[in-house]
C-alpha atoms as a PDB file:
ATOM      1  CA  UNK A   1      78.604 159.965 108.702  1.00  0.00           C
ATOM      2  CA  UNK A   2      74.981 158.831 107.384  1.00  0.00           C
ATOM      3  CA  UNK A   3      74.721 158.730 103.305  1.00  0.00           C
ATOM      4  CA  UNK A   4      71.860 159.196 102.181  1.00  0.00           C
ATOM      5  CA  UNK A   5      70.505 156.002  99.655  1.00  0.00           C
ATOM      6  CA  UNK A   6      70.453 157.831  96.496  1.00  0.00           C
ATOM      7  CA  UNK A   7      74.046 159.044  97.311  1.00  0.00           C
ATOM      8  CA  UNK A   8      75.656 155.843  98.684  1.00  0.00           C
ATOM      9  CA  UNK A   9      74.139 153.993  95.240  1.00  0.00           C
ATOM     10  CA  UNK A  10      75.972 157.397  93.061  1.00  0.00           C
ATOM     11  CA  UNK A  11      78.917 156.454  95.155  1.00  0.00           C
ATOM     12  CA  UNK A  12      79.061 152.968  94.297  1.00  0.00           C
ATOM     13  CA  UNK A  13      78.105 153.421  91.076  1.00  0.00           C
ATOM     14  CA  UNK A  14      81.480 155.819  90.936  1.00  0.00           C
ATOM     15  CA  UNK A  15      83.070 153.428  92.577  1.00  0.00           C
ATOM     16  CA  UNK A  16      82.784 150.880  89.747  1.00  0.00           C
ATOM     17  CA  UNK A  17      82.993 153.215  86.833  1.00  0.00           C
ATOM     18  CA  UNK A  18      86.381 153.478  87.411  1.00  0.00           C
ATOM     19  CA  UNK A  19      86.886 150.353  86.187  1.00  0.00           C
ATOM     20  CA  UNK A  20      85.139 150.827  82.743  1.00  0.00           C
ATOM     21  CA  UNK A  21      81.785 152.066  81.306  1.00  0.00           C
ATOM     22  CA  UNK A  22      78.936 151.114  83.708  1.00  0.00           C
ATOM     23  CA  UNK A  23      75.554 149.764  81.407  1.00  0.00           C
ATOM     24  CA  UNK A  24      73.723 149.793  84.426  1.00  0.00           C
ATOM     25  CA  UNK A  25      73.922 149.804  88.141  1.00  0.00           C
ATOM     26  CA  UNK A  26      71.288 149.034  90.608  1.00  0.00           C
ATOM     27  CA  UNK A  27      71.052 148.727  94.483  1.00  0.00           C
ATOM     28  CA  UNK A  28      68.029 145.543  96.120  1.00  0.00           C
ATOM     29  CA  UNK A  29      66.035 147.269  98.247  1.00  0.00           C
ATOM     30  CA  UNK A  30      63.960 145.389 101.002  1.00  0.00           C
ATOM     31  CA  UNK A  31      59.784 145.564  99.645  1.00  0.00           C
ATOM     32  CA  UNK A  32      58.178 145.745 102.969  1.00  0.00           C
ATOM     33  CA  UNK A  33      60.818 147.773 105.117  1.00  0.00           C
ATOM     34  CA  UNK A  34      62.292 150.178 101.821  1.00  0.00           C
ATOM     35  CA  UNK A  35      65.778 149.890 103.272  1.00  0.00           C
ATOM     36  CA  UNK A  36      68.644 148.484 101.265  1.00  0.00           C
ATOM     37  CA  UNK A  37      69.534 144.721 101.782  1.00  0.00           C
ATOM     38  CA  UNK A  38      73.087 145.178 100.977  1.00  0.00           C
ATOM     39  CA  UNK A  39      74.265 144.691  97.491  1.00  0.00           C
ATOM     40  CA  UNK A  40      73.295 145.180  94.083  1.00  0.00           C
ATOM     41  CA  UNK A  41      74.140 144.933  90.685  1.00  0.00           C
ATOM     42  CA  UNK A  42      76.688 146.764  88.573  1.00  0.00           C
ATOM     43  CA  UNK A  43      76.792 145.742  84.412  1.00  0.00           C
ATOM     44  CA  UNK A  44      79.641 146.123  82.249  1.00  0.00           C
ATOM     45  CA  UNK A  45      79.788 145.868  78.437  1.00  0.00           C
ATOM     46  CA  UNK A  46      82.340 142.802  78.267  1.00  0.00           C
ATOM     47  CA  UNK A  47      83.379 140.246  80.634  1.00  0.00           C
ATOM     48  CA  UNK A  48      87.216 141.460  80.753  1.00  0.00           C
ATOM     49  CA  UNK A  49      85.557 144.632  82.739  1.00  0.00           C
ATOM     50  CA  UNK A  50      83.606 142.433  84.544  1.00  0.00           C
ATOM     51  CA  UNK A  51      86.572 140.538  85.785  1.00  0.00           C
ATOM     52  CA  UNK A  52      88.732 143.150  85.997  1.00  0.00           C
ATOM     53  CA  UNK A  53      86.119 144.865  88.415  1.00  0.00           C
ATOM     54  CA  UNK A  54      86.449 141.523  90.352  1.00  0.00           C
ATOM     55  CA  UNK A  55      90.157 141.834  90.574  1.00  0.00           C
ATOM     56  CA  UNK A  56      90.094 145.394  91.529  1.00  0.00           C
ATOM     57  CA  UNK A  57      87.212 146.479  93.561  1.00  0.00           C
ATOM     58  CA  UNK A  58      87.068 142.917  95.527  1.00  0.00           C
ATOM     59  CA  UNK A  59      87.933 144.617  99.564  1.00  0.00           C
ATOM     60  CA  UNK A  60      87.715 148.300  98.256  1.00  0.00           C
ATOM     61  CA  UNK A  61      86.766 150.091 101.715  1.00  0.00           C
ATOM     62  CA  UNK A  62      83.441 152.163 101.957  1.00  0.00           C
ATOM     63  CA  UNK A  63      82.095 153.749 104.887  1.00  0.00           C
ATOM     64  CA  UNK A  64      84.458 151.206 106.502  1.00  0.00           C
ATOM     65  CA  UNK A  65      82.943 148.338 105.086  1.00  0.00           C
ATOM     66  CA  UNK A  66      84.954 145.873 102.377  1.00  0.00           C
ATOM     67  CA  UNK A  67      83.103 145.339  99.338  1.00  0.00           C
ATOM     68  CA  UNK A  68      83.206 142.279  97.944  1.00  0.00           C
ATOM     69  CA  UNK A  69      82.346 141.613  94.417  1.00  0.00           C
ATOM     70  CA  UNK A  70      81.237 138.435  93.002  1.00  0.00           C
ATOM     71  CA  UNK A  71      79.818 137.233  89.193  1.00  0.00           C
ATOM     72  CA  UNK A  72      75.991 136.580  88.319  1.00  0.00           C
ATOM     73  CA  UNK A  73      74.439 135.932  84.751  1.00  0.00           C
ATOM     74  CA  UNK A  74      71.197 136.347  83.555  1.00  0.00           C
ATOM     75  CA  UNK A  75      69.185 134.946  80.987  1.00  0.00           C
ATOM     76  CA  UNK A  76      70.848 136.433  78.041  1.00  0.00           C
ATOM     77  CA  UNK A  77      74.228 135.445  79.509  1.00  0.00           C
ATOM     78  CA  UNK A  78      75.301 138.902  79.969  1.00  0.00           C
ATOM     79  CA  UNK A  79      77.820 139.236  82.740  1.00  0.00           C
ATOM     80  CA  UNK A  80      76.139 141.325  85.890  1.00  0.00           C
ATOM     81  CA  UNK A  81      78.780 142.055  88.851  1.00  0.00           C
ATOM     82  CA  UNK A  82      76.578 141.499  92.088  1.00  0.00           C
ATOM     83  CA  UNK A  83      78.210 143.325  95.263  1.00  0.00           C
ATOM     84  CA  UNK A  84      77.650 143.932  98.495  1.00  0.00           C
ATOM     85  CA  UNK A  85      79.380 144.626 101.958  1.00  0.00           C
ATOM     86  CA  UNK A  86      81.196 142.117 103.660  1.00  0.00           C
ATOM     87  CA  UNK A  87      81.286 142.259 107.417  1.00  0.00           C
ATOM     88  CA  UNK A  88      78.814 142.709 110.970  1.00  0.00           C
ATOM     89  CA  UNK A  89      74.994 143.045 110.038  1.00  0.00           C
ATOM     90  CA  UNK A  90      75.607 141.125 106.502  1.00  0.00           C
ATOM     91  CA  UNK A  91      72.599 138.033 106.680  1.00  0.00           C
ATOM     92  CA  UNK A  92      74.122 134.685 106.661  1.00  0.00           C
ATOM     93  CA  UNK A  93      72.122 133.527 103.615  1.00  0.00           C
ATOM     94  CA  UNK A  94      73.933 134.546 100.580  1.00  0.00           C
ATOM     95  CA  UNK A  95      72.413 137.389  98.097  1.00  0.00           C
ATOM     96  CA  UNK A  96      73.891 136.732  94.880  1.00  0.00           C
ATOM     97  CA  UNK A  97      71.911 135.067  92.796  1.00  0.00           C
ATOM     98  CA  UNK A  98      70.580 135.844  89.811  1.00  0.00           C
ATOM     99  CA  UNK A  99      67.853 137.482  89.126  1.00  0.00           C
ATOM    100  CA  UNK A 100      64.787 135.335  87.401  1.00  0.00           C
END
């Protein structure tokens, strides 16, 4: 089935609330085609979330794709979860890294 963008990011977003409280969430869109690139970033309020969210959502199935869910920090050293689908059609060149 096609999901639409606004409800594959709710889904996700879902998806990692069940772990704990989700500060933020946000899916990387491509600028010049508008299409996702893949993965995103989820924030939690503490790093035990963070990792737990690593433990526990690391090969979760969506849409038949594994997610796999990796660390990032950013400048204030707040824990960010990057994600993104693992599988065909993923680029080679690795997406997580943090944002500056």
């Amino acid at each position: 089935a096609v999901v639409s963008t606004q409800s594959t990011g709710e889904s996700l977003k879902d998806i990692f609330a069940q772990v704990g409280p989700v500060l933020s969430f946000r899916l990387v869109y491509d600028r010049d085609t508008g299409k996702p690139k893949g993965y995103g970033f989820c924030e939690y309020q503490d790093q035990e979330t963070a990792k737990s969210a690593m433990r526990n959502l690391s090969g979760y199935e969506l849409n038949g794709r594994s997610l796999r869910v990796d660390t990032a920090t950013s400048d204030k050293s707040e824990e960010i979860k990057s994600l993104g689908p693992t599988g065909k059609g993923v680029p080679e060149e690795s997406p997580y890294v943090a944002p500056g």
